[in-house]
Protein backbone atom coordinates (compact mmCIF):
# COMPACT_ATOMS: atom_id res chain seq x y z
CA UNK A 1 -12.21 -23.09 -29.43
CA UNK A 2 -9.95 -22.03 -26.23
CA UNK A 3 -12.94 -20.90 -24.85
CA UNK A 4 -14.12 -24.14 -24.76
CA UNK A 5 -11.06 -25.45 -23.71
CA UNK A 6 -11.05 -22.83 -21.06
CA UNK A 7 -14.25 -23.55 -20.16
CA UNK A 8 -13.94 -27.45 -19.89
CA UNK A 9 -10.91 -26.94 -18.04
CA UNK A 10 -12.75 -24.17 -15.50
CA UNK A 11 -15.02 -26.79 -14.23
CA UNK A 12 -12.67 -29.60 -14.11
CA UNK A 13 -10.71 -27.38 -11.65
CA UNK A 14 -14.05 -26.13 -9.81
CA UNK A 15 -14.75 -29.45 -8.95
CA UNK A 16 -11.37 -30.54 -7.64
CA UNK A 17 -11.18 -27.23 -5.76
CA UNK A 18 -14.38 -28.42 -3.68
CA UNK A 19 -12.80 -31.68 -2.89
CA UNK A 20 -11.61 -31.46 0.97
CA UNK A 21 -8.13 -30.15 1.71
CA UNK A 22 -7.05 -33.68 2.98
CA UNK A 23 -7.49 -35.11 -0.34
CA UNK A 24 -5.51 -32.52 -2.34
CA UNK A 25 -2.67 -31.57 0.72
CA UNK A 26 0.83 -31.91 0.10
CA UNK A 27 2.48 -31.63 -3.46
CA UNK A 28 -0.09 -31.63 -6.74
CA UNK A 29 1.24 -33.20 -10.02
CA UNK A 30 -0.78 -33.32 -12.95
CA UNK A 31 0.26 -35.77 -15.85
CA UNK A 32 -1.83 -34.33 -19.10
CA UNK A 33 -1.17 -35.87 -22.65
CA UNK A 34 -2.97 -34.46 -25.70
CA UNK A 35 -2.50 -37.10 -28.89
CA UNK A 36 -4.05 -36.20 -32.17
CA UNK A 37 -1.93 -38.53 -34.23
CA UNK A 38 -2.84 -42.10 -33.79
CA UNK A 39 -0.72 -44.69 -36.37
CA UNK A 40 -4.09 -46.96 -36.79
CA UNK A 41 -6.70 -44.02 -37.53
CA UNK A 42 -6.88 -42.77 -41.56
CA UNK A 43 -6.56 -38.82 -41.68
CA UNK A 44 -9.97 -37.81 -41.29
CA UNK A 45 -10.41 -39.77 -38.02
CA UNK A 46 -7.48 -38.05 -36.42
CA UNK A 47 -7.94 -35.80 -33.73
CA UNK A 48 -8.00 -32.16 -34.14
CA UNK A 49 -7.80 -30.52 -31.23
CA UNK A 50 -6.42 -32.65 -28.43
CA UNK A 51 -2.79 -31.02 -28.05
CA UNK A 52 -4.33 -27.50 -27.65
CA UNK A 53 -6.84 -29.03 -25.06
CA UNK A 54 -4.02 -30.70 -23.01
CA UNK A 55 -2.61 -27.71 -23.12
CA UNK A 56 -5.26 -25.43 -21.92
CA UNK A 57 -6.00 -27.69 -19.21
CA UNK A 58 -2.16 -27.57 -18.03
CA UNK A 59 -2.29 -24.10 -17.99
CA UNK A 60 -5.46 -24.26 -15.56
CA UNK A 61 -3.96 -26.85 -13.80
CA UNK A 62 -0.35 -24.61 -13.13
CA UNK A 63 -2.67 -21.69 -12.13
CA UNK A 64 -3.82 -23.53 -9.16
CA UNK A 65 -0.59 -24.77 -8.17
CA UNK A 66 -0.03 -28.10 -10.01
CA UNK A 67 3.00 -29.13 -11.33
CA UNK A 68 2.33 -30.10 -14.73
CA UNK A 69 3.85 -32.94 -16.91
CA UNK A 70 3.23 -33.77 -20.18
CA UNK A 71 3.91 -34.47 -23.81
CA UNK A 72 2.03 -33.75 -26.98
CA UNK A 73 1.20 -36.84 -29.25
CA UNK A 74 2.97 -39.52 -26.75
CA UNK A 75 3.54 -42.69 -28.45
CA UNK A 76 2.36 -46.14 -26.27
CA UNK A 77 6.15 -47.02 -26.30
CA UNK A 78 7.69 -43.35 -25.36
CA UNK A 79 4.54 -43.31 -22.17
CA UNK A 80 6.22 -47.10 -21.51
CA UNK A 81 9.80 -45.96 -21.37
């Protein structure tokens, strides 16, 4: 699985390395949420994977000099706050 995540992540970055330099100039921040629990999804509907995806994309993200932000399983009222 991370090196699917690793791969995913690999050409999300590829393609916003080939974007000019005017678009990504100046300070990068990345704001990546991974949420596997949602309150109105039974058990087996839940996401399985989504907090070690935001994670791996983070990672990818810091490597190319992002600063990265986030929070694992973010409720709609802690993102509001």
């Amino acid at each position: 699985m991370c090196e699917l995540v690793g791969e995913r992540a690999g050409r999300l970055i590829m393609g916003m390395m080939s974007l000019p330099s005017s678009v990504v100039a100046g300070s990068r921040l990345a704001f990546v949420v991974g949420i596997e629990t949602y309150d109105q999804l039974p058990s087996h509907q839940q996401l399985k994977n989504a907090v070690n995806d935001a994670e791996g994309v983070s990672l990818k993200l810091a490597e190319i000099g992002f600063q990265v932000m986030g929070e694992p399983n973010l409720t709609r009222s802690a993102f509001n706050t």
